[in-house]
Protein backbone atom coordinates (compact mmCIF):
# COMPACT_ATOMS: atom_id res chain seq x y z
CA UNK A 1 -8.66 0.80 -2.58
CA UNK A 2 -5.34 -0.02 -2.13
CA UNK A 3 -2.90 2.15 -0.71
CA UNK A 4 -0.45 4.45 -2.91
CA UNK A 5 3.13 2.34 -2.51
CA UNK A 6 5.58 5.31 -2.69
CA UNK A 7 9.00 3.35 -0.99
CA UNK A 8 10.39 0.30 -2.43
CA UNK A 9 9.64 -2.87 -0.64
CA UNK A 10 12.50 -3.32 2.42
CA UNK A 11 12.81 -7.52 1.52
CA UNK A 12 13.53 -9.34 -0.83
CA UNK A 13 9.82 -11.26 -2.70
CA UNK A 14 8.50 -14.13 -0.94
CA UNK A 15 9.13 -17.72 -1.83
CA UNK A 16 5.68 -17.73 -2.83
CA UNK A 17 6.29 -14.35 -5.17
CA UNK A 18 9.37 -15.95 -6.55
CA UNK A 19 7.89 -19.67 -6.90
CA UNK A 20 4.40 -17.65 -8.90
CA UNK A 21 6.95 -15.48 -11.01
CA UNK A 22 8.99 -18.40 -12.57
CA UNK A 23 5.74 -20.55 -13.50
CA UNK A 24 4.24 -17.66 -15.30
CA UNK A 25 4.66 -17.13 -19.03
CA UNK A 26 7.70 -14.43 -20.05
CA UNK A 27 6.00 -11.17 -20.04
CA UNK A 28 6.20 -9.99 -23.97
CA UNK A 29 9.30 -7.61 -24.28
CA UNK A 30 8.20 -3.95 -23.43
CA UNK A 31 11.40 -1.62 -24.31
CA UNK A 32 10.07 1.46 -23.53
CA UNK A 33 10.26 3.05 -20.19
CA UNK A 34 7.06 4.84 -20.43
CA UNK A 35 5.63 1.93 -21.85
CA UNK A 36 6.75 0.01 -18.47
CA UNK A 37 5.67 2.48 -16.47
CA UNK A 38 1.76 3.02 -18.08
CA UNK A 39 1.82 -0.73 -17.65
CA UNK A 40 2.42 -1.12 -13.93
CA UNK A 41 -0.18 2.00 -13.18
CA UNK A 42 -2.81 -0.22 -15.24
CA UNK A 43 -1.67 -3.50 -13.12
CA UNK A 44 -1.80 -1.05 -9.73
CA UNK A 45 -5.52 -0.08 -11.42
CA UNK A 46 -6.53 -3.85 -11.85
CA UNK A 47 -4.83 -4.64 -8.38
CA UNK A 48 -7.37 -2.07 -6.76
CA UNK A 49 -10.63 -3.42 -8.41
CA UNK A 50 -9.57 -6.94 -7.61
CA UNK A 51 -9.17 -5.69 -3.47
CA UNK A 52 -12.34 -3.71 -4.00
CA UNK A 53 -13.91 -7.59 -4.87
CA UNK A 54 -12.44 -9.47 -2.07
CA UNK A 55 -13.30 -6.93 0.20
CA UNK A 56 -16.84 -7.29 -0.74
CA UNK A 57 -16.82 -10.87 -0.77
CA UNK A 58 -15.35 -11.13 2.81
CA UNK A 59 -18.25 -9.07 4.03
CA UNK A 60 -20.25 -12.55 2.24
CA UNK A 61 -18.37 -14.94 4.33
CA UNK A 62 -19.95 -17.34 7.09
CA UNK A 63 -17.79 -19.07 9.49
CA UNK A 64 -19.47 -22.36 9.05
CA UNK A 65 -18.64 -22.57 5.07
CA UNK A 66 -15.08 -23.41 5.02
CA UNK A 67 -15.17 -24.26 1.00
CA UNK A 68 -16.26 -20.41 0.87
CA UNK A 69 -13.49 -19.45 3.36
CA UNK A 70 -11.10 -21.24 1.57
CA UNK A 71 -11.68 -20.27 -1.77
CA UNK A 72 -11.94 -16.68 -0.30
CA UNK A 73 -7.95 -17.38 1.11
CA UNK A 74 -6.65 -18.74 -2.07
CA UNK A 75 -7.78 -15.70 -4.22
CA UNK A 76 -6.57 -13.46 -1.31
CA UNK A 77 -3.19 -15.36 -1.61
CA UNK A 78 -3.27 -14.51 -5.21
CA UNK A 79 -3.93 -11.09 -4.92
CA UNK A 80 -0.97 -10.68 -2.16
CA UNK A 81 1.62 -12.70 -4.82
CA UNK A 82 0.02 -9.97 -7.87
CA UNK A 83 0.13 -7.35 -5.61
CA UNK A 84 4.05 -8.25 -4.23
CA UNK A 85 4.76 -8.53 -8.09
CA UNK A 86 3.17 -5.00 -9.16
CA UNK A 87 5.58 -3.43 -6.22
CA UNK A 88 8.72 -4.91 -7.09
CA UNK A 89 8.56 -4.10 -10.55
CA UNK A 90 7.77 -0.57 -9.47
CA UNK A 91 10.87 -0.60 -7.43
CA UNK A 92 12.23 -1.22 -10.24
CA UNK A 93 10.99 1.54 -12.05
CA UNK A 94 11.68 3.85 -9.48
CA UNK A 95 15.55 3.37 -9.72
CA UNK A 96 15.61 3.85 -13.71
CA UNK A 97 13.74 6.78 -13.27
CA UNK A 98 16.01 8.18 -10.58
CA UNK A 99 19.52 7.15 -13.14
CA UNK A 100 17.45 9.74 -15.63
């Protein structure tokens, strides 16, 4: 499970976070503040059943098969770039809530 992130991140994203964030697809426009909010507690939701996978697939990994390893790594990188994305836009959050 991954841990509740109550304080903002202290740096800026990544490279990688900002390089993965301007190849995506514009995020359809979501005007509502609630309607933000719901939808980073569902991507924090989806972030945790994603960790819950790797984790179980680590326990899978051998040494010896470095296709696995690496395939394991990439999706792990994912995750971390998804996971860096779901924080800073809760950041985000956090100080429009707090100018309420």
């Amino acid at each position: 499970m991954v841990a509740k992130a109550a304080s903002a991140p202290k740096s800026t994203p990544s490279s990688a976070v900002t390089a993965a964030a301007s190849k995506m697809a514009p995020a359809p426009s979501i005007l509502n503040l609630t309607d933000r909010l719901e939808a980073n507690r569902q991507e924090f939701v989806r972030l945790s059943d994603w960790y819950d996978s790797l984790k179980h697939e680590r326990g899978y990994l051998r040494k010896g098969d470095t296709d696995a390893v690496e395939a394991y790594n990439t999706e792990a990188a994912k995750y971390q770039t998804a996971l860096q994305l779901a924080k800073t836009e809760q950041a985000e959050l956090a100080k429009l809530t707090a100018k309420k």
